[in-house]
C-alpha atoms as a PDB file:
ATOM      1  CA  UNK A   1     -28.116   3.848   2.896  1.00  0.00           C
ATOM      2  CA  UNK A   2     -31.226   1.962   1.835  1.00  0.00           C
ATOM      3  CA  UNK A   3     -30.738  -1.785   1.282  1.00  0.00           C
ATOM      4  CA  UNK A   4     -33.650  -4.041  -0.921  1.00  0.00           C
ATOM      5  CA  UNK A   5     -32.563  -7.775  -0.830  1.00  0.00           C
ATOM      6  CA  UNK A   6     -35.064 -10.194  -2.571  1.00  0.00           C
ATOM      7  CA  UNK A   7     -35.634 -13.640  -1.723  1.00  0.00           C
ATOM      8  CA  UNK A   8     -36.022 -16.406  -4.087  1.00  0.00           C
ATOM      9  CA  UNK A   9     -39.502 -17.624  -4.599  1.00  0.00           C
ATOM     10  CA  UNK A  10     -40.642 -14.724  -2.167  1.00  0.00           C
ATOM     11  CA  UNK A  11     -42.898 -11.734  -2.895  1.00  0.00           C
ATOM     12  CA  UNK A  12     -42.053  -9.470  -0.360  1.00  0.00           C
ATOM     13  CA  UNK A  13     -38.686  -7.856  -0.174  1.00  0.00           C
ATOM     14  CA  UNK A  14     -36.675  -6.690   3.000  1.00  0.00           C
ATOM     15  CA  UNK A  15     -35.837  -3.159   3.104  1.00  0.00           C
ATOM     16  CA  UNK A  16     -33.373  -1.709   5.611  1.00  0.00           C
ATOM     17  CA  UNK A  17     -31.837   1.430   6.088  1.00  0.00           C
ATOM     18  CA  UNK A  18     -28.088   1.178   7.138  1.00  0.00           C
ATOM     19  CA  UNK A  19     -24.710   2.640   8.409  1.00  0.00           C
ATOM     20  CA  UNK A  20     -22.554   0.550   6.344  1.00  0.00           C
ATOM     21  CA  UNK A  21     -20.792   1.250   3.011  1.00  0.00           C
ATOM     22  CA  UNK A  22     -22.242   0.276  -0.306  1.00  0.00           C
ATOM     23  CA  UNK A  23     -18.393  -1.549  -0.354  1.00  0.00           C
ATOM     24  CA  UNK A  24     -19.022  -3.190   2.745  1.00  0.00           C
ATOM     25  CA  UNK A  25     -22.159  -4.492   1.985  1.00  0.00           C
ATOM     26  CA  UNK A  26     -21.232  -5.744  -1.402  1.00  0.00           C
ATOM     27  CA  UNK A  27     -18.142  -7.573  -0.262  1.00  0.00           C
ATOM     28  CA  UNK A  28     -20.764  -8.763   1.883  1.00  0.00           C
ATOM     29  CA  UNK A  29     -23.233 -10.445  -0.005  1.00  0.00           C
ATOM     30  CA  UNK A  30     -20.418 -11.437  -2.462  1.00  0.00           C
ATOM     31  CA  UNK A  31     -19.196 -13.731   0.608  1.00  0.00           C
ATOM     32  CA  UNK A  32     -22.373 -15.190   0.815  1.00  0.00           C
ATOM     33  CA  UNK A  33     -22.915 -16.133  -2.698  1.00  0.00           C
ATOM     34  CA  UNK A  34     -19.536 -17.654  -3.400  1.00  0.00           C
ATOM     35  CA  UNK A  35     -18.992 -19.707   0.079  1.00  0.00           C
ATOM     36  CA  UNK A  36     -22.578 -20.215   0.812  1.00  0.00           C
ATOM     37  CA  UNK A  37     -22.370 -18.766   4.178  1.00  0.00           C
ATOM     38  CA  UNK A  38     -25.323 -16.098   5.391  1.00  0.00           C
ATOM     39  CA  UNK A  39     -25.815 -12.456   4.656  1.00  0.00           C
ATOM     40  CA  UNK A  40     -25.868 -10.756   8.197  1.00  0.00           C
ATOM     41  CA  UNK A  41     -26.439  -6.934   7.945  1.00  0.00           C
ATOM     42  CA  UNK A  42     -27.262  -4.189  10.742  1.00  0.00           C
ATOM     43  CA  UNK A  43     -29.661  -1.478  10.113  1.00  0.00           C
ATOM     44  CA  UNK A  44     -29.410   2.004  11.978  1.00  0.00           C
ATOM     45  CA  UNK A  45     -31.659   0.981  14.978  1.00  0.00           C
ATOM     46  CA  UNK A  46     -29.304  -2.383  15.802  1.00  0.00           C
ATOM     47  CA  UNK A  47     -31.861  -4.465  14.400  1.00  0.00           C
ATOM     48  CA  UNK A  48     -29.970  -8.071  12.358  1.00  0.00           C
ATOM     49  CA  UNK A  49     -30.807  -8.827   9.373  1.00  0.00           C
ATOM     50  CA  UNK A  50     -29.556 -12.524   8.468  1.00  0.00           C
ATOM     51  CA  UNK A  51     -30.274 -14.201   5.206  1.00  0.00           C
ATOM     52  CA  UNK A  52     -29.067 -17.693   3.782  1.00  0.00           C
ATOM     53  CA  UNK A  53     -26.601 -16.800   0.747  1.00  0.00           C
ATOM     54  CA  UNK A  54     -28.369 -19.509  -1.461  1.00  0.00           C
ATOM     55  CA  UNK A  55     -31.626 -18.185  -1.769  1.00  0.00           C
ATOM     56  CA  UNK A  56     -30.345 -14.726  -2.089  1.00  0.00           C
ATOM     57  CA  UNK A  57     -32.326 -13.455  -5.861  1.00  0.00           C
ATOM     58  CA  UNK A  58     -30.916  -9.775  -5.890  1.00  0.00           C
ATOM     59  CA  UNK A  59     -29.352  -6.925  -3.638  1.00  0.00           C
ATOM     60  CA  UNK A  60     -30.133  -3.249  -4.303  1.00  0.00           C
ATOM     61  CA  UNK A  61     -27.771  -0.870  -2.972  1.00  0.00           C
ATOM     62  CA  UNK A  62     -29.019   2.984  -2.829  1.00  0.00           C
ATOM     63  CA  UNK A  63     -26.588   6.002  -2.971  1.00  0.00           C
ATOM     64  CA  UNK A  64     -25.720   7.023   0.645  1.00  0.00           C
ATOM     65  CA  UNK A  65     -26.845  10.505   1.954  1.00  0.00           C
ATOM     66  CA  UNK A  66     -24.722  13.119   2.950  1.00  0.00           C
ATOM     67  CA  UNK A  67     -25.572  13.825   6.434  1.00  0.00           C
ATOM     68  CA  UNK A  68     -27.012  17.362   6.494  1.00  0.00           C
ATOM     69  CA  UNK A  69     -26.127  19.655   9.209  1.00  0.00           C
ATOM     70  CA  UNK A  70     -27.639  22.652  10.935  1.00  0.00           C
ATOM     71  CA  UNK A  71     -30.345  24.183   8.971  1.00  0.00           C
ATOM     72  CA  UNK A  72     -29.810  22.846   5.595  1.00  0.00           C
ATOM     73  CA  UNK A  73     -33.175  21.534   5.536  1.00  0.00           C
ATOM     74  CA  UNK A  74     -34.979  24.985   5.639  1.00  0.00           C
END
């Protein structure tokens, strides 16, 4: 699943691609708003991710793909 977080008073966003649930991920981020605590995510290479909750501006989840198997491609 593709994840955009944007960063207050920051241009760029970070874009990962990761394992995790759109759930798990929101519970997430809702953690780190409402105690103030960091937004640590993994992306599909093992690579960490961690963000401060405050300066968190938004969180874009995208739909999760269906992993395709055999030849469904062709």
């Amino acid at each position: 699943m593709e994840i955009k977080i944007g960063i207050q008073n920051i241009g760029r966003e970070i874009v990962l691609e990761s394992d995790q649930t759109a759930d798990d991920v929101a519970a997430l981020v809702s953690e780190a708003l409402t105690k103030g605590t960091t937004l640590t995510l993994k992306d599909e290479k093992g690579r960490v991710v961690i963000v401060p909750g405050n300066v968190l501006g938004y969180v874009e989840l995208g739909g999760e793909k269906p992993r395709s198997v055999g030849f469904a491609g062709l």
